[in-house]
N, C-alpha and C. Protein backbone atom coordinates (compact mmCIF):
# COMPACT_ATOMS: atom_id res chain seq x y z
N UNK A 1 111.81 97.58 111.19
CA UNK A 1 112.53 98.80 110.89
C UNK A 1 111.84 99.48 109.72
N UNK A 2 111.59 100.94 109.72
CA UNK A 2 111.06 101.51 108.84
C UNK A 2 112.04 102.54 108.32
N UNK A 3 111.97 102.87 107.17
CA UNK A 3 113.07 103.75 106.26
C UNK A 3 112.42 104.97 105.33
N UNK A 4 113.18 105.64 105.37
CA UNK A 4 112.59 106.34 104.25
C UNK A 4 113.84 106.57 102.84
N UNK A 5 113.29 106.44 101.81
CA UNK A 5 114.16 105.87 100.86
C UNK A 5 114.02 106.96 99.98
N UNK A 6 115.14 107.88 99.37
CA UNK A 6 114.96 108.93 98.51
C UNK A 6 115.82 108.55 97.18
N UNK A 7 115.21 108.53 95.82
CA UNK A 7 116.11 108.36 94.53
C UNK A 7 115.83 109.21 93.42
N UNK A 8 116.02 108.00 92.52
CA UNK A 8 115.37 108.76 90.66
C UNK A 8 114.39 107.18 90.20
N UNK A 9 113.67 107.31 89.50
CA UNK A 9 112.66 106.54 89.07
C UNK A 9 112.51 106.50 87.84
N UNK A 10 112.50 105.79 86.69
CA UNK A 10 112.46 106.35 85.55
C UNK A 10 110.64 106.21 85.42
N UNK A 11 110.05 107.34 84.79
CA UNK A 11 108.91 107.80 84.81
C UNK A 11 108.15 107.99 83.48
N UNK A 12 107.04 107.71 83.29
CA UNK A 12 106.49 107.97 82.06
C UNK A 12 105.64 109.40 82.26
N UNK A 13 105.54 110.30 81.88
CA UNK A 13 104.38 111.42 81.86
C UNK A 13 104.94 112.11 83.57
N UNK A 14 105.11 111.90 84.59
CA UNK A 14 105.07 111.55 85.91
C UNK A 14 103.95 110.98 86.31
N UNK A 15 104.26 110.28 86.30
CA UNK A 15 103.29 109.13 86.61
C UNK A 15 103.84 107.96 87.39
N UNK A 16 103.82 108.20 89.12
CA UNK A 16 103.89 107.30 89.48
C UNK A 16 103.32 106.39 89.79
N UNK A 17 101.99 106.70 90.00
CA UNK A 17 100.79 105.23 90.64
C UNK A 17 100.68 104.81 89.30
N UNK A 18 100.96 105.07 88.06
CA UNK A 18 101.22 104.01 86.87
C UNK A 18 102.10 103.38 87.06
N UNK A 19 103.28 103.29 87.49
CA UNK A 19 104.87 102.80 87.68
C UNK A 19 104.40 101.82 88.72
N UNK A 20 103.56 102.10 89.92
CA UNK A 20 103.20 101.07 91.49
C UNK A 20 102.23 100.49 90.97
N UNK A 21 101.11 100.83 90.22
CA UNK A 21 99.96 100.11 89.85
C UNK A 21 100.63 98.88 89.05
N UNK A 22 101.04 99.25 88.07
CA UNK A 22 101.48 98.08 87.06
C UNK A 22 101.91 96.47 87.66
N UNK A 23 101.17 95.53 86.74
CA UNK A 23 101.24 93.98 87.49
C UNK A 23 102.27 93.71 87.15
N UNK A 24 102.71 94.09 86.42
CA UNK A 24 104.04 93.32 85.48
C UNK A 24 105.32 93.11 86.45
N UNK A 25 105.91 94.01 87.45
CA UNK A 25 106.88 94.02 88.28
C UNK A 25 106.57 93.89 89.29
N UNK A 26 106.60 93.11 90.69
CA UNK A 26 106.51 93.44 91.96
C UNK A 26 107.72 94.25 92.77
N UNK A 27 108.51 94.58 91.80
CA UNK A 27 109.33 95.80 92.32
C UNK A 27 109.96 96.98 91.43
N UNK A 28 110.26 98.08 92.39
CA UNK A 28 110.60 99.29 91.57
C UNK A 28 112.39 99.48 91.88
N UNK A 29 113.08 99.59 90.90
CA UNK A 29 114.64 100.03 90.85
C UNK A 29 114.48 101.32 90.44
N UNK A 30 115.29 101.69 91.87
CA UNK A 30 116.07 103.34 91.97
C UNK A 30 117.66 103.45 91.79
N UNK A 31 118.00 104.71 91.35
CA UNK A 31 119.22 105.21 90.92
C UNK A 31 119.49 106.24 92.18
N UNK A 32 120.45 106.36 91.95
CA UNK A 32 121.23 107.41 93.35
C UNK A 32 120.71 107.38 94.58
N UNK A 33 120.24 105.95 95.05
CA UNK A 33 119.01 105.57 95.91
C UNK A 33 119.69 106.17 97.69
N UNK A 34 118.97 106.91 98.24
CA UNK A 34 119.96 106.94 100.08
C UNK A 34 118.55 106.58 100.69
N UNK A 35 119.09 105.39 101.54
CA UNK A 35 117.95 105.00 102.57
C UNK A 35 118.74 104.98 104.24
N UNK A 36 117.54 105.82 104.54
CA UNK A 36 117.81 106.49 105.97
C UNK A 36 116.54 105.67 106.64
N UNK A 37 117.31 105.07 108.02
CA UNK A 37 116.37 104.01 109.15
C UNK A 37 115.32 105.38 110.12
N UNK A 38 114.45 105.15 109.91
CA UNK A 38 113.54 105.86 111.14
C UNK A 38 113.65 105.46 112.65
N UNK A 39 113.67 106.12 113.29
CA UNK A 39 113.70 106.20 114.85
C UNK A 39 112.61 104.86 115.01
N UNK A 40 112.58 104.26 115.99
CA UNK A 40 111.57 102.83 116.51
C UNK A 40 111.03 103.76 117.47
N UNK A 41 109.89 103.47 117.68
CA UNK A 41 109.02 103.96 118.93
C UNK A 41 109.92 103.75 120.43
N UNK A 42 109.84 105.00 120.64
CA UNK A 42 111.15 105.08 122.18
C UNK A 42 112.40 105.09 121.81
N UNK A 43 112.49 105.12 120.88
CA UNK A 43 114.01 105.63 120.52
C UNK A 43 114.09 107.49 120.53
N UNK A 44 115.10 107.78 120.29
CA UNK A 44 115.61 108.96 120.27
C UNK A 44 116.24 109.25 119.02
N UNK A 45 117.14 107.82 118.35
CA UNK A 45 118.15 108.06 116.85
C UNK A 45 118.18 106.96 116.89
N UNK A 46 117.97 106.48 115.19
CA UNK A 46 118.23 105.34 114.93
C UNK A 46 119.86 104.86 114.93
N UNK A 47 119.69 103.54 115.62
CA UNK A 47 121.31 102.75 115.10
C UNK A 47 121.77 102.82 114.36
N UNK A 48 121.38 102.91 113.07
CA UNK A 48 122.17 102.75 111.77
C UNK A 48 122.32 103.91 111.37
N UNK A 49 123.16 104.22 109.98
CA UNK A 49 123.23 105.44 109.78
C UNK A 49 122.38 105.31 108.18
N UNK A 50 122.52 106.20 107.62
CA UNK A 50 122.02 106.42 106.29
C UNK A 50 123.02 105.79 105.36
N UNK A 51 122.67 105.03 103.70
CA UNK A 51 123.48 104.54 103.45
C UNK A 51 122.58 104.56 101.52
N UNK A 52 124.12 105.02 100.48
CA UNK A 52 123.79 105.39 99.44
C UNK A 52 123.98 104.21 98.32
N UNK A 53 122.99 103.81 97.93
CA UNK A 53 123.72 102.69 96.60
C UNK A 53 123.22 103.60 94.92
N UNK A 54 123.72 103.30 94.25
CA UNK A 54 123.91 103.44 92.87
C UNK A 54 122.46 103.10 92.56
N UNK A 55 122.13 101.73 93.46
CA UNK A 55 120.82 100.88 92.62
C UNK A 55 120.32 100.30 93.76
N UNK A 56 119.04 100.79 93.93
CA UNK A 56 118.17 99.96 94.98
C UNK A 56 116.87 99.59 94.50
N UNK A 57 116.87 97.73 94.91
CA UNK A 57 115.66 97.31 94.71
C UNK A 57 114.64 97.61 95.74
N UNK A 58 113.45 97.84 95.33
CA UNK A 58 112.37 97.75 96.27
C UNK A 58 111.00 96.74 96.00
N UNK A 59 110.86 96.46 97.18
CA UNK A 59 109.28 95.31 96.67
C UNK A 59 108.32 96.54 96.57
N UNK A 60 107.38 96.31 95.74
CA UNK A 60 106.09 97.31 95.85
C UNK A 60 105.09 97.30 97.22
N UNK A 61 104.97 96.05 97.34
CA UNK A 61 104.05 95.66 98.35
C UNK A 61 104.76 96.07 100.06
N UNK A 62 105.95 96.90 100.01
CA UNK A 62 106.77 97.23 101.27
C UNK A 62 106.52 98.90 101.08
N UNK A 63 106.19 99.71 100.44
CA UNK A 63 106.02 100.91 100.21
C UNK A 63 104.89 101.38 100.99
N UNK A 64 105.13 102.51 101.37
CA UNK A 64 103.90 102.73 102.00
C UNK A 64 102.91 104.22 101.71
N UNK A 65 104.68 104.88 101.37
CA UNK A 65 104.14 106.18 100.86
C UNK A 65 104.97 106.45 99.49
N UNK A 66 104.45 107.05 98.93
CA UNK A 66 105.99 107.72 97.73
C UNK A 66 105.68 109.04 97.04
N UNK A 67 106.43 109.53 97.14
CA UNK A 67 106.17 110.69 96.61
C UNK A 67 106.99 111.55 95.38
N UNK A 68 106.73 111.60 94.17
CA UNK A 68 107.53 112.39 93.16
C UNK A 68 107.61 113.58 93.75
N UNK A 69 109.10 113.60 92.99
CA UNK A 69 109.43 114.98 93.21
C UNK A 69 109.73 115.91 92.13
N UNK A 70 109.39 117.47 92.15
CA UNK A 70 109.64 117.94 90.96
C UNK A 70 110.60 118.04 90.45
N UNK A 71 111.03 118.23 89.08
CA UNK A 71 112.03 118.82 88.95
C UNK A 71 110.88 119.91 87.71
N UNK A 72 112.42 120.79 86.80
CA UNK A 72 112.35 121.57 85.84
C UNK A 72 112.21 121.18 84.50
N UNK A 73 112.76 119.48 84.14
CA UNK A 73 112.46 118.62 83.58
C UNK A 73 111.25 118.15 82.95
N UNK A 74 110.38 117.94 84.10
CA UNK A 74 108.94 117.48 83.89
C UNK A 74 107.77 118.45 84.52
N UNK A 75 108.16 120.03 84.31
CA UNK A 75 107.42 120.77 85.16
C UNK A 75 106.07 120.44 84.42
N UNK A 76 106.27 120.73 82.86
CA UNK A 76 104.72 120.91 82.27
C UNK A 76 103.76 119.32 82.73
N UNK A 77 104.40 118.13 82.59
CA UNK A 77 104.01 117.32 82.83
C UNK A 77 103.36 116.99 84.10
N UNK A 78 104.53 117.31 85.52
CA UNK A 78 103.42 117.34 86.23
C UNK A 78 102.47 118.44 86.76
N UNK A 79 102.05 119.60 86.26
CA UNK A 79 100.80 120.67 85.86
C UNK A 79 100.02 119.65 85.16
N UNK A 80 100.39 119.11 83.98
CA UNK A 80 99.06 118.60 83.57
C UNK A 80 98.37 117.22 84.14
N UNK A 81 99.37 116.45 84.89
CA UNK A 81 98.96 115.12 85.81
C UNK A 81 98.02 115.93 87.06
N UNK A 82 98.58 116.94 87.71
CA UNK A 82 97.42 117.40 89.25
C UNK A 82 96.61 118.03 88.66
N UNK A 83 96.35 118.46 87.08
CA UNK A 83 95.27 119.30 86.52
C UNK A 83 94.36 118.32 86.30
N UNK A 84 94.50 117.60 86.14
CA UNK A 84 94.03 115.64 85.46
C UNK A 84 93.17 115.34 86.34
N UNK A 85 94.36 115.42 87.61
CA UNK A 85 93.61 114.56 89.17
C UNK A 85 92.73 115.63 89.63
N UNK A 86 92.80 117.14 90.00
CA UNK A 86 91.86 118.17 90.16
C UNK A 86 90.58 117.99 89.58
N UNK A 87 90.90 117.54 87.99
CA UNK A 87 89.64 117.94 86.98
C UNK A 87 89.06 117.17 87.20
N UNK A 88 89.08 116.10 87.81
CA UNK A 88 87.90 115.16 88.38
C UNK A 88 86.48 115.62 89.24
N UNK A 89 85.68 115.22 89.04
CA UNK A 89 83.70 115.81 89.55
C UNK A 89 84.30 115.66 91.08
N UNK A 90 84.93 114.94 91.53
CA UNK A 90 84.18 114.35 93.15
C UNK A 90 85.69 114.52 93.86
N UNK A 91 85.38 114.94 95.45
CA UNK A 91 86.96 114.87 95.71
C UNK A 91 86.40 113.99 97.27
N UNK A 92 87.58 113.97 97.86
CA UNK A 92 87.25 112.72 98.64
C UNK A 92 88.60 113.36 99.67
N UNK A 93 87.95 113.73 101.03
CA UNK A 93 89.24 114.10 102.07
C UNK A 93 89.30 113.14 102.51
N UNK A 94 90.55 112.73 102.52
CA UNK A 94 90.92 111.16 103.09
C UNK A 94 91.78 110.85 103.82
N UNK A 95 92.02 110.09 105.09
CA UNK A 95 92.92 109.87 106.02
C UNK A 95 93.34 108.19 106.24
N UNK A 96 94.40 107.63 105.19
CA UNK A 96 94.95 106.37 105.92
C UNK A 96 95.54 106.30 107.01
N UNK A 97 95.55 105.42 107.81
CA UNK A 97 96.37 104.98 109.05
C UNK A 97 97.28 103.50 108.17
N UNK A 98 98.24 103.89 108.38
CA UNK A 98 99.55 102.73 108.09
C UNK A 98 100.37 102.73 109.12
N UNK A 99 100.24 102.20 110.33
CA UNK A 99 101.33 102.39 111.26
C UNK A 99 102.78 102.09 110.62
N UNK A 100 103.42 102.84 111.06
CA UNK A 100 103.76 103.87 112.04
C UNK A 100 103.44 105.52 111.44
N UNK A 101 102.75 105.75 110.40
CA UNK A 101 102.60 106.63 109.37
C UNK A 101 100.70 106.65 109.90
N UNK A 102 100.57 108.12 109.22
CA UNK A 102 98.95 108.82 109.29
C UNK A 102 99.35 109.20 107.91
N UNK A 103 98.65 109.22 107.09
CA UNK A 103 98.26 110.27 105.56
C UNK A 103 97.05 110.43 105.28
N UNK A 104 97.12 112.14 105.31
CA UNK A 104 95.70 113.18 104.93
C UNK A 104 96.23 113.29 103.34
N UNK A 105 94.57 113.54 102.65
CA UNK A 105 95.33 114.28 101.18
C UNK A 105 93.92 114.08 100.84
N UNK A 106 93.45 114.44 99.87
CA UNK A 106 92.44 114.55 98.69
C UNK A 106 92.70 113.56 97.39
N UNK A 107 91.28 112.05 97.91
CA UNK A 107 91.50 111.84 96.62
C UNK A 107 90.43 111.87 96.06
N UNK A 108 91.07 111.47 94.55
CA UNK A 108 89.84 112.58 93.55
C UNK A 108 89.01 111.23 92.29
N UNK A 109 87.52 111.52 92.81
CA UNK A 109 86.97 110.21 91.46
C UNK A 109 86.11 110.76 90.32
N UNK A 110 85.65 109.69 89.84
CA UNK A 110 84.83 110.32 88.74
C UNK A 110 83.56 110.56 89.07
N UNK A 111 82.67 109.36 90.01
CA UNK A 111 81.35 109.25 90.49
C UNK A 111 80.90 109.19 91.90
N UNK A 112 80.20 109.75 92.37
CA UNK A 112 79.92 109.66 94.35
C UNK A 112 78.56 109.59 93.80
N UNK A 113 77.98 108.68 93.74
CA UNK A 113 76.66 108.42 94.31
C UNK A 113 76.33 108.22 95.75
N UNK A 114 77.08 107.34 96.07
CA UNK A 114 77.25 106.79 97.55
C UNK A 114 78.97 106.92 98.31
N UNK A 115 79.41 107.47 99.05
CA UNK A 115 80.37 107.56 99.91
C UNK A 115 81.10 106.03 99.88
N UNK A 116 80.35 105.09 100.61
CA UNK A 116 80.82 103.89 100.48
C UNK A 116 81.37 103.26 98.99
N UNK A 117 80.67 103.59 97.76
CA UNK A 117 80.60 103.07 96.30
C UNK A 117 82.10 103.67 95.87
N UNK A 118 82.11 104.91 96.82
CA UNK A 118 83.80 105.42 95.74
C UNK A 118 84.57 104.71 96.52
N UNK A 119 84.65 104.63 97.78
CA UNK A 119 85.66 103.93 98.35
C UNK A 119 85.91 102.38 97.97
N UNK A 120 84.69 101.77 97.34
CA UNK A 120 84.76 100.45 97.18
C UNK A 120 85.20 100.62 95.49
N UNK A 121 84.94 101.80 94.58
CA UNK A 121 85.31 101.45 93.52
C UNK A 121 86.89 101.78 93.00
N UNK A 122 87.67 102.07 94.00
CA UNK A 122 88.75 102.24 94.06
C UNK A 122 89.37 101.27 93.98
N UNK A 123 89.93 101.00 92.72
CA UNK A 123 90.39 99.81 92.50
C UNK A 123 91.93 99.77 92.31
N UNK A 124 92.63 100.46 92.48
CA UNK A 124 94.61 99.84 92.32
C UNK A 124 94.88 100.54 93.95
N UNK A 125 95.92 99.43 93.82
CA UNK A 125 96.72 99.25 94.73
C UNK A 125 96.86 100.70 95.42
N UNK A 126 97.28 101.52 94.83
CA UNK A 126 98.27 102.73 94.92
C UNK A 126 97.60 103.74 94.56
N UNK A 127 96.90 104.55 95.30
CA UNK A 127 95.83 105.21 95.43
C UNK A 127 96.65 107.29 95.21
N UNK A 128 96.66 108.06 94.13
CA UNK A 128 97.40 109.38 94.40
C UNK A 128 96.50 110.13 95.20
N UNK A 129 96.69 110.90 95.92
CA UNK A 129 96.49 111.64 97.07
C UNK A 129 97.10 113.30 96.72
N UNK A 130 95.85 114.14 96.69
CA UNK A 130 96.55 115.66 95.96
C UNK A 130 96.72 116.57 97.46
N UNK A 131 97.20 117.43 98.10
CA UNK A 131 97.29 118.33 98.93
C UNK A 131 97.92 117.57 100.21
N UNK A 132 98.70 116.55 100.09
CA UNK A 132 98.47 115.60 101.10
C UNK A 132 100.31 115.71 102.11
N UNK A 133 99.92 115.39 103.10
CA UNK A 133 100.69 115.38 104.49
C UNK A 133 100.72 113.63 105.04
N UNK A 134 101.99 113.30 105.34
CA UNK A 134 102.29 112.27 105.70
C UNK A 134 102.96 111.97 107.17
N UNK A 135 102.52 111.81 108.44
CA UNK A 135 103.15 112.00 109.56
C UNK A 135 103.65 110.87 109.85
N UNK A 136 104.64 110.72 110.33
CA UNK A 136 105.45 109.47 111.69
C UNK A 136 105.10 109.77 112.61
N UNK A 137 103.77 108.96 113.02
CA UNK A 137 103.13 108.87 114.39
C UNK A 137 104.28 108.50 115.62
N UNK A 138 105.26 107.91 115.86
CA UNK A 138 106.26 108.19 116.62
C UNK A 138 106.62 109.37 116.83
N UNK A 139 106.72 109.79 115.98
CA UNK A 139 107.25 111.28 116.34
C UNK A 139 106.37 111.91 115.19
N UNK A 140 105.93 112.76 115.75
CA UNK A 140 104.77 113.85 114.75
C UNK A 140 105.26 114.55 114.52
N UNK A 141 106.50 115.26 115.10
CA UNK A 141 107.31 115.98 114.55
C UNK A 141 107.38 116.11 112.98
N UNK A 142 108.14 114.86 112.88
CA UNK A 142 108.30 114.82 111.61
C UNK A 142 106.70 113.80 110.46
N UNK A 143 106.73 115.44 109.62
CA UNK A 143 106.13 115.52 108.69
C UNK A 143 106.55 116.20 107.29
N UNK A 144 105.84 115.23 106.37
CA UNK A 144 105.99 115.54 105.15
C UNK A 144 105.20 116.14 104.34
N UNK A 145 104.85 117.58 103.43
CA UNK A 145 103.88 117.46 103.01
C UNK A 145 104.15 117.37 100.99
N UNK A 146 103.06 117.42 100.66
CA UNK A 146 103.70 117.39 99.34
C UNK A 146 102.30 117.79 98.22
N UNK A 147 102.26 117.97 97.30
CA UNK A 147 101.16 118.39 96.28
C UNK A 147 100.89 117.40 95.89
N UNK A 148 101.45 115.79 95.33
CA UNK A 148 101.11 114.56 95.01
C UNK A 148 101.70 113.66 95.80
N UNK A 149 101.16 112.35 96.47
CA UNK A 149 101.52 111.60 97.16
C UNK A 149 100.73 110.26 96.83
N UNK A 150 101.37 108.90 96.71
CA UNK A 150 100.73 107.70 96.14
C UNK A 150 100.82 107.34 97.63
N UNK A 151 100.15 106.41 98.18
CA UNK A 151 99.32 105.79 99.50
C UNK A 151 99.13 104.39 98.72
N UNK A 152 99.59 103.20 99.40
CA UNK A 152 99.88 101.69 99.22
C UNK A 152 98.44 101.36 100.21
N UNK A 153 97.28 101.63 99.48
CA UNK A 153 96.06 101.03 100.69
C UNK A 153 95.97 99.61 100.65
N UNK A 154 97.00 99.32 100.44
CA UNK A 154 97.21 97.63 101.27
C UNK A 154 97.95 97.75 102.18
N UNK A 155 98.48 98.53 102.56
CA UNK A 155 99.56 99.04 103.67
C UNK A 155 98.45 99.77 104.90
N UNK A 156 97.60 100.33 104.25
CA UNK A 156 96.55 101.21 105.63
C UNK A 156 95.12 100.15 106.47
N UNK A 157 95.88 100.41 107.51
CA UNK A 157 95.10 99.49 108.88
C UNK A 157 93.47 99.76 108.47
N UNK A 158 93.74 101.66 108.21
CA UNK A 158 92.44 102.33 107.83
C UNK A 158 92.11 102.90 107.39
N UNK A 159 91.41 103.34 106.77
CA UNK A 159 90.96 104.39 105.76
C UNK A 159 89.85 105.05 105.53
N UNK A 160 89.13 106.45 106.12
CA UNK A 160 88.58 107.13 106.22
C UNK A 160 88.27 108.12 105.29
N UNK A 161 87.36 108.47 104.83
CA UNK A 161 86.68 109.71 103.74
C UNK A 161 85.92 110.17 103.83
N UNK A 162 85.65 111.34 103.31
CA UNK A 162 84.47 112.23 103.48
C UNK A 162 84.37 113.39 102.44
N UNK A 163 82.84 113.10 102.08
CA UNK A 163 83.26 114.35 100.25
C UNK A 163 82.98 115.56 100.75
N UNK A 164 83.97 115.83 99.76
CA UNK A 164 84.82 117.36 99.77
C UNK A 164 83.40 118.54 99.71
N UNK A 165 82.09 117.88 99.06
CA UNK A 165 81.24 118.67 98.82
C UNK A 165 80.41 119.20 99.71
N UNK A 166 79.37 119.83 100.22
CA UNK A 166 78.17 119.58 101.52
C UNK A 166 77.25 117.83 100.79
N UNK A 167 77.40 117.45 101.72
CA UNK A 167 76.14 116.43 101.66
C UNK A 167 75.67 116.09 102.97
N UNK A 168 74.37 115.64 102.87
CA UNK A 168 73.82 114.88 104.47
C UNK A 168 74.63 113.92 104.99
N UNK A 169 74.55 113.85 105.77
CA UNK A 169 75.10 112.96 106.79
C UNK A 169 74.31 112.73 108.21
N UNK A 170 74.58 111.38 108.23
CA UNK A 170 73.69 111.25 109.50
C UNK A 170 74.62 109.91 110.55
N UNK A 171 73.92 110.46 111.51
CA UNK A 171 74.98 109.62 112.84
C UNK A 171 73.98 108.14 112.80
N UNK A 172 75.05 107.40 113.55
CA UNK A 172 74.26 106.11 114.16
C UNK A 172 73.61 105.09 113.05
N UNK A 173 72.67 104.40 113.52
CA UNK A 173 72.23 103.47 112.51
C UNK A 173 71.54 103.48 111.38
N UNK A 174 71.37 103.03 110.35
CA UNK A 174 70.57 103.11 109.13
C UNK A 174 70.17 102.20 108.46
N UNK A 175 68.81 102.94 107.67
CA UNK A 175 68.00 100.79 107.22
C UNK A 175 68.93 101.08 105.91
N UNK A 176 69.05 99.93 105.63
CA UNK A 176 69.94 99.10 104.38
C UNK A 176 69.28 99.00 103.22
């Protein structure tokens, strides 16, 4: 069963792939938490209904997508977090596969020498994703899009990139 889980988070800066990255907890507690069941492949409506607690635990390692949301609160803050992730040299169009989920978005590094080198130097868990769209491959219908989105690439089957810049590219085989 897959869910999608909407709350409050308590947040530093907005900063959530600091909050998922961090070793210290293998889970995150939400406030005014409502988790709603997704349709199963061949379904039409899920069985269950939606259901609200005060306080919901979550494992980190069960997340797949997450996404802050704005408020008026932390507007300046998050301007200066996607100014942060923007101001980065190298951008990276990127597509995980997490079944039952697809996510497109832009992520953004410091160095591309090599295509392969950023993808391998990507090192936390919880990867932010700027311009990015999140689909339920069951139903494509439903999509999400959002200006920041964290991606659990321990959760993606796959993961695909390609820089944002012109560079060569070449098909088929290559000496090593």
């Amino acid at each position: 069963m897959h869910y999608h889980v909407s709350g409050d988070v308590l947040l530093s800066r907005w900063r959530l792939a600091d909050l998922l990255n961090e070793a210290a907890s293998e889970f995150v507690v939400m406030e005014s938490a409502v988790r709603e069941p997704l349709a199963e492949p061949g379904q039409t409506g899920g069985s269950e209904m939606a259901r609200a607690s005060q306080y919901l635990q979550i494992t980190k390692k069960s997340i797949v997508v997450a996404i802050p949301h704005a408020s008026l609160e932390f507007e300046s803050a998050r301007q200066q977090h996607l100014s942060t992730l923007r101001g980065e040299p190298r951008h990276l169009v990127s597509t995980f596969i997490a079944p039952p989920f697809e996510i497109k978005g832009t992520v953004h590094v410091r160095r591309l020498f090599h295509l392969r080198q950023a993808m391998d130097d990507l090192s936390t868990q919880f990867v932010p994703l700027t311009d990015a769209e999140v689909t339920y491959l069951p139903d494509p219908r439903v999509r999400v899009s959002s200006e920041l989105m964290i991606v659990n690439r321990r959760m993606a089957e796959l993961f695909t990139a390609t820089a944002d810049s012109a560079s060569s590219t070449s098909r088929g085989f290559r000496n090593a």
